[in-house]
PDB file of N, CA and C in Angstrom:
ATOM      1  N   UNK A   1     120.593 104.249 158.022  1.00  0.00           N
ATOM      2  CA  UNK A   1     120.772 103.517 156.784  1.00  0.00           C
ATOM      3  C   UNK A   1     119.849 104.114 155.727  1.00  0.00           C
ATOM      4  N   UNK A   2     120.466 104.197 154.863  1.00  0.00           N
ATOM      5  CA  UNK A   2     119.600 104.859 153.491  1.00  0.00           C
ATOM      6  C   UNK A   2     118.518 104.007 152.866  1.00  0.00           C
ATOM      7  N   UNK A   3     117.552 104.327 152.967  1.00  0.00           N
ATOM      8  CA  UNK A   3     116.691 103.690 152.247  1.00  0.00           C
ATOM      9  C   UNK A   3     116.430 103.618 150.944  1.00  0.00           C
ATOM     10  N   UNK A   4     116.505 102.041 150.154  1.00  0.00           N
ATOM     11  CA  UNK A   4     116.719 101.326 148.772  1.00  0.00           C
ATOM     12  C   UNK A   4     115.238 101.474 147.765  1.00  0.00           C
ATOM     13  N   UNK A   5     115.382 102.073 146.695  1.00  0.00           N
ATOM     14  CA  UNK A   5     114.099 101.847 146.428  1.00  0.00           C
ATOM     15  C   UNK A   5     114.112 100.900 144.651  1.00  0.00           C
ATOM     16  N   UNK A   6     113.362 100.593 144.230  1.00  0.00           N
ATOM     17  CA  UNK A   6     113.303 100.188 143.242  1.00  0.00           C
ATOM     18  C   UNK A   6     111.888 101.002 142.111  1.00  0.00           C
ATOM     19  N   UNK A   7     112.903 101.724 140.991  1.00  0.00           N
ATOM     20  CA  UNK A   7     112.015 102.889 140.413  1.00  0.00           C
ATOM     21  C   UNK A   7     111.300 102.285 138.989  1.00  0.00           C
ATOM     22  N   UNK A   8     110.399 102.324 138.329  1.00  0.00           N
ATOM     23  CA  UNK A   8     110.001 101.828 136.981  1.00  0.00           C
ATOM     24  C   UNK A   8     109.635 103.053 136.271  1.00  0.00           C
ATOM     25  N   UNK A   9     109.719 103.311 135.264  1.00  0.00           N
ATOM     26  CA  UNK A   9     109.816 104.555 134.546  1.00  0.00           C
ATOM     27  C   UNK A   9     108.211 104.249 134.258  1.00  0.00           C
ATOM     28  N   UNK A  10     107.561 106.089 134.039  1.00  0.00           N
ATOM     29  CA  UNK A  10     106.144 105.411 133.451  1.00  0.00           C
ATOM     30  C   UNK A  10     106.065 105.337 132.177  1.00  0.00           C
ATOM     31  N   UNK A  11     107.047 105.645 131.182  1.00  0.00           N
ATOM     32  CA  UNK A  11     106.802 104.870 130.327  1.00  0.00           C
ATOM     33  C   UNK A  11     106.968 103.029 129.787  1.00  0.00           C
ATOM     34  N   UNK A  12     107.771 102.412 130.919  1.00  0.00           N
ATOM     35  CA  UNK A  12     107.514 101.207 131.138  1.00  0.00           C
ATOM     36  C   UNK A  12     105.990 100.400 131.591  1.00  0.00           C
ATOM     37  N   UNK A  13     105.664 101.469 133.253  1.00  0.00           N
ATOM     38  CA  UNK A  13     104.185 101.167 133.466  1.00  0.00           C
ATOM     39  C   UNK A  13     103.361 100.938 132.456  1.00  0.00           C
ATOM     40  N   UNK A  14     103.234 102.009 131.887  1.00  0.00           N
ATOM     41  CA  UNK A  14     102.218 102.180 130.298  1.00  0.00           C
ATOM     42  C   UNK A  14     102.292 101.089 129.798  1.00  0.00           C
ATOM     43  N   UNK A  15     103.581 100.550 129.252  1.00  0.00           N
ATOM     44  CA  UNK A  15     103.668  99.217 128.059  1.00  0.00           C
ATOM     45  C   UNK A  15     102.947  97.945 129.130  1.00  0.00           C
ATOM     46  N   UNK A  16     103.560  97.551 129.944  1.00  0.00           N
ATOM     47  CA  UNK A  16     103.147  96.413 130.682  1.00  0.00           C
ATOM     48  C   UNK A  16     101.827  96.367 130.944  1.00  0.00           C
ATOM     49  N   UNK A  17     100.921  98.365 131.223  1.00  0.00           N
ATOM     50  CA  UNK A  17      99.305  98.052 131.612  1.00  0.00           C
ATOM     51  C   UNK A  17      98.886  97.960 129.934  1.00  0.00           C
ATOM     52  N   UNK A  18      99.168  98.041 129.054  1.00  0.00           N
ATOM     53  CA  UNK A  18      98.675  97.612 127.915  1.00  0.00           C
ATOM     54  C   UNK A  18      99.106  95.986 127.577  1.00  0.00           C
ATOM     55  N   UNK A  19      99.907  95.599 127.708  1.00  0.00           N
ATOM     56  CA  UNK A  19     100.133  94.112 127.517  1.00  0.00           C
ATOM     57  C   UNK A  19      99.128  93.400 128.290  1.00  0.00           C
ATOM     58  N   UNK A  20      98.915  93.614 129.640  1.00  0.00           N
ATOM     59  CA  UNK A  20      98.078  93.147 130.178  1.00  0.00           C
ATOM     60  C   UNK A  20      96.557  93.075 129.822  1.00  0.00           C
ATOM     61  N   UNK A  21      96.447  94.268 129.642  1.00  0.00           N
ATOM     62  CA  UNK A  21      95.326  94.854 129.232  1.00  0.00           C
ATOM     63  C   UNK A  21      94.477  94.041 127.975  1.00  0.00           C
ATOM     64  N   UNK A  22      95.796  93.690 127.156  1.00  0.00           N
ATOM     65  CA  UNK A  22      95.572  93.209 125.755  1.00  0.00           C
ATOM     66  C   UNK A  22      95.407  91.535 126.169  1.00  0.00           C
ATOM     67  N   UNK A  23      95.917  91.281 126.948  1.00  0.00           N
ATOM     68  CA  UNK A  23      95.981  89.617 127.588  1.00  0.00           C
ATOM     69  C   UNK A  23      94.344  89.564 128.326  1.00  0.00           C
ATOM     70  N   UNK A  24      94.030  90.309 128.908  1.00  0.00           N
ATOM     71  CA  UNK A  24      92.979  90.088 129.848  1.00  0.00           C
ATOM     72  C   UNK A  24      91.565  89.872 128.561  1.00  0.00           C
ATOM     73  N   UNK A  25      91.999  90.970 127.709  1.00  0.00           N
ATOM     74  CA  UNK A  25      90.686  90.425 126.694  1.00  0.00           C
ATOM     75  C   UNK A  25      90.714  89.741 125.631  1.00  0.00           C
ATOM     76  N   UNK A  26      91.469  89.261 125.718  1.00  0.00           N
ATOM     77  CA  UNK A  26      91.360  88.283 125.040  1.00  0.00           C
ATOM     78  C   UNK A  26      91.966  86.277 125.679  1.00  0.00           C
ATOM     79  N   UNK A  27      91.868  86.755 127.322  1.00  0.00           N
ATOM     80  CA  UNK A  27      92.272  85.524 127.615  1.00  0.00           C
ATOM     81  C   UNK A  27      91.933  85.874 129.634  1.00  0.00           C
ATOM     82  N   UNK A  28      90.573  86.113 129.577  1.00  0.00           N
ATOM     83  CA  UNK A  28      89.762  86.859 130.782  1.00  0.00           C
ATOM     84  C   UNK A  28      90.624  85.999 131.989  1.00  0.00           C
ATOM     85  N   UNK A  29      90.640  84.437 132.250  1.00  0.00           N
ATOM     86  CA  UNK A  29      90.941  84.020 133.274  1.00  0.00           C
ATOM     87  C   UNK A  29      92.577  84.610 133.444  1.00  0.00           C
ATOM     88  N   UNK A  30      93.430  85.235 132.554  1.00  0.00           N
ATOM     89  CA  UNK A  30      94.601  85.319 133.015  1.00  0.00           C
ATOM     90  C   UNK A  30      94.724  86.612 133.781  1.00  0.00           C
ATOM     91  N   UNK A  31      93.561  87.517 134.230  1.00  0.00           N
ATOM     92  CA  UNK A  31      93.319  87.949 135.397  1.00  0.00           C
ATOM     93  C   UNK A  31      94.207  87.734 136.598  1.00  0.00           C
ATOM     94  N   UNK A  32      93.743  86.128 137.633  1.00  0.00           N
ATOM     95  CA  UNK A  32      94.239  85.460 138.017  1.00  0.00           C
ATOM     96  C   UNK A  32      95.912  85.450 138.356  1.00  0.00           C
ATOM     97  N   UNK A  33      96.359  85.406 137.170  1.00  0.00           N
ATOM     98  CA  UNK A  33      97.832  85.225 137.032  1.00  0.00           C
ATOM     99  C   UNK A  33      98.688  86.326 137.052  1.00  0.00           C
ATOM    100  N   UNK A  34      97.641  87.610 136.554  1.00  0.00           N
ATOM    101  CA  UNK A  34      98.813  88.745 136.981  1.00  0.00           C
ATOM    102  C   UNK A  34      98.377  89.075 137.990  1.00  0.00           C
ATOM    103  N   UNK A  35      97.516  89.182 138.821  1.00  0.00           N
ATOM    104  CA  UNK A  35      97.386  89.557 140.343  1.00  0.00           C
ATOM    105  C   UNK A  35      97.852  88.776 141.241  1.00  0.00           C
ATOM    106  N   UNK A  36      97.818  87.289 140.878  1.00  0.00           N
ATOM    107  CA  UNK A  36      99.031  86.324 142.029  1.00  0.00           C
ATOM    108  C   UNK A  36     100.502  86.904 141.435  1.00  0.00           C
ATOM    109  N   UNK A  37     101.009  87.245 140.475  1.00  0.00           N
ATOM    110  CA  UNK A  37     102.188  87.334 140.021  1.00  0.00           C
ATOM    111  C   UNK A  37     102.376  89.041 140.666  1.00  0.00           C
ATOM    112  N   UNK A  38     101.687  89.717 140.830  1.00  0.00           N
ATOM    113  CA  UNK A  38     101.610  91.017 140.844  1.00  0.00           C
ATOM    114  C   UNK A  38     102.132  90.451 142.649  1.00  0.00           C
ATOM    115  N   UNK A  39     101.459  90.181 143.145  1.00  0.00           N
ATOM    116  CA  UNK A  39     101.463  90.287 144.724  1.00  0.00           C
ATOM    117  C   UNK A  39     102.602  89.541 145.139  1.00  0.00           C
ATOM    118  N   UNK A  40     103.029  88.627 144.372  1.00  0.00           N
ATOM    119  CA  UNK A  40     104.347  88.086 144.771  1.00  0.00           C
ATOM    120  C   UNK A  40     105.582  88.825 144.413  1.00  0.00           C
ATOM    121  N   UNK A  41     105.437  89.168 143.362  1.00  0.00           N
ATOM    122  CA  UNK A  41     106.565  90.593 143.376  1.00  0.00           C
ATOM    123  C   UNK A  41     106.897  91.390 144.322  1.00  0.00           C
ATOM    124  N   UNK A  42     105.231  92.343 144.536  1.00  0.00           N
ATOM    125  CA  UNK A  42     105.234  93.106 145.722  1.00  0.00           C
ATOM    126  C   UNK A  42     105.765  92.581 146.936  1.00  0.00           C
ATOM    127  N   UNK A  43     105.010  91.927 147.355  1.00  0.00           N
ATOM    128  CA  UNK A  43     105.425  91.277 148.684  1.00  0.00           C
ATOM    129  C   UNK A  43     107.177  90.409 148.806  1.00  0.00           C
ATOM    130  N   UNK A  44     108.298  90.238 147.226  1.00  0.00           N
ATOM    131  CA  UNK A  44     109.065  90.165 147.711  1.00  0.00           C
ATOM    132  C   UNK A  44     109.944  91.498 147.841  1.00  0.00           C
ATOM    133  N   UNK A  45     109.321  92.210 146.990  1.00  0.00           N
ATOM    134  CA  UNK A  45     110.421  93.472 146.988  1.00  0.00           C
ATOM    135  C   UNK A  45     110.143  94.458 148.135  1.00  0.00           C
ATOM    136  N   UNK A  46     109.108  93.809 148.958  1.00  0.00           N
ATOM    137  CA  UNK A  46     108.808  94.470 150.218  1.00  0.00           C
ATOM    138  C   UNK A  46     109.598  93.847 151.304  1.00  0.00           C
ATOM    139  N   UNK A  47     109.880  92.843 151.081  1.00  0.00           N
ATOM    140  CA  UNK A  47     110.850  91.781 151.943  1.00  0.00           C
ATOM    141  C   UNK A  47     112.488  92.528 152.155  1.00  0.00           C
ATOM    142  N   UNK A  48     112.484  92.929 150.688  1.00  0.00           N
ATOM    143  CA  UNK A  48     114.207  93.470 150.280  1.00  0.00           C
ATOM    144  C   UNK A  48     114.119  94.660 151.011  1.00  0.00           C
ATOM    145  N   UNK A  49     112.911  95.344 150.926  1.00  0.00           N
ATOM    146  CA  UNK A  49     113.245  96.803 151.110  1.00  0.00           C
ATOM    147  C   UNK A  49     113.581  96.991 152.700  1.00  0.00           C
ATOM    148  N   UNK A  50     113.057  95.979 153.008  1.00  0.00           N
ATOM    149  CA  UNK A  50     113.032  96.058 154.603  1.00  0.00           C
ATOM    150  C   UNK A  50     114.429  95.495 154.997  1.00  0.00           C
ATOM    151  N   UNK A  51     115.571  94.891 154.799  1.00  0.00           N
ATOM    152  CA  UNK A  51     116.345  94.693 155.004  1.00  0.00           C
ATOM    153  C   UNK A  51     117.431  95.849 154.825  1.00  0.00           C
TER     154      UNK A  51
END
C-alpha cells in the first residue's frame, strides 16, 4: 500500500511561524495553545497516516 502523506509548502510554514510568532509576543500565555493545538494535529494526522 502506498504511503499517504500530507505536504505544506514552506512558504505557508513561514506565514503561520510568523503569525505565531507575532501572537506569542504580544499574548505570551498563548504559547500554551499552539503547542496543545500543534500536538493534536500531529498526533491526528499520525493516526490517518497509519491507516
Amino acid at each position: 500500500m502506498a504511503k499517504k502523506s500530507i505536504a505544506i509548502s514552506g512558504t505557508a510554514m513561514a506565514i503561520l511561524a510568523i503569525i505565531a510568532g507575532v501572537l506569542v509576543l504580544f499574548w505570551p500565555s498563548f504559547v500554551q495553545w499552539i503547542v496543545g493545538i500543534f500536538l493534536i494535529v500531529w498526533g491526528v494526522l499520525a493516526l490517518i497516516d497509519r491507516r
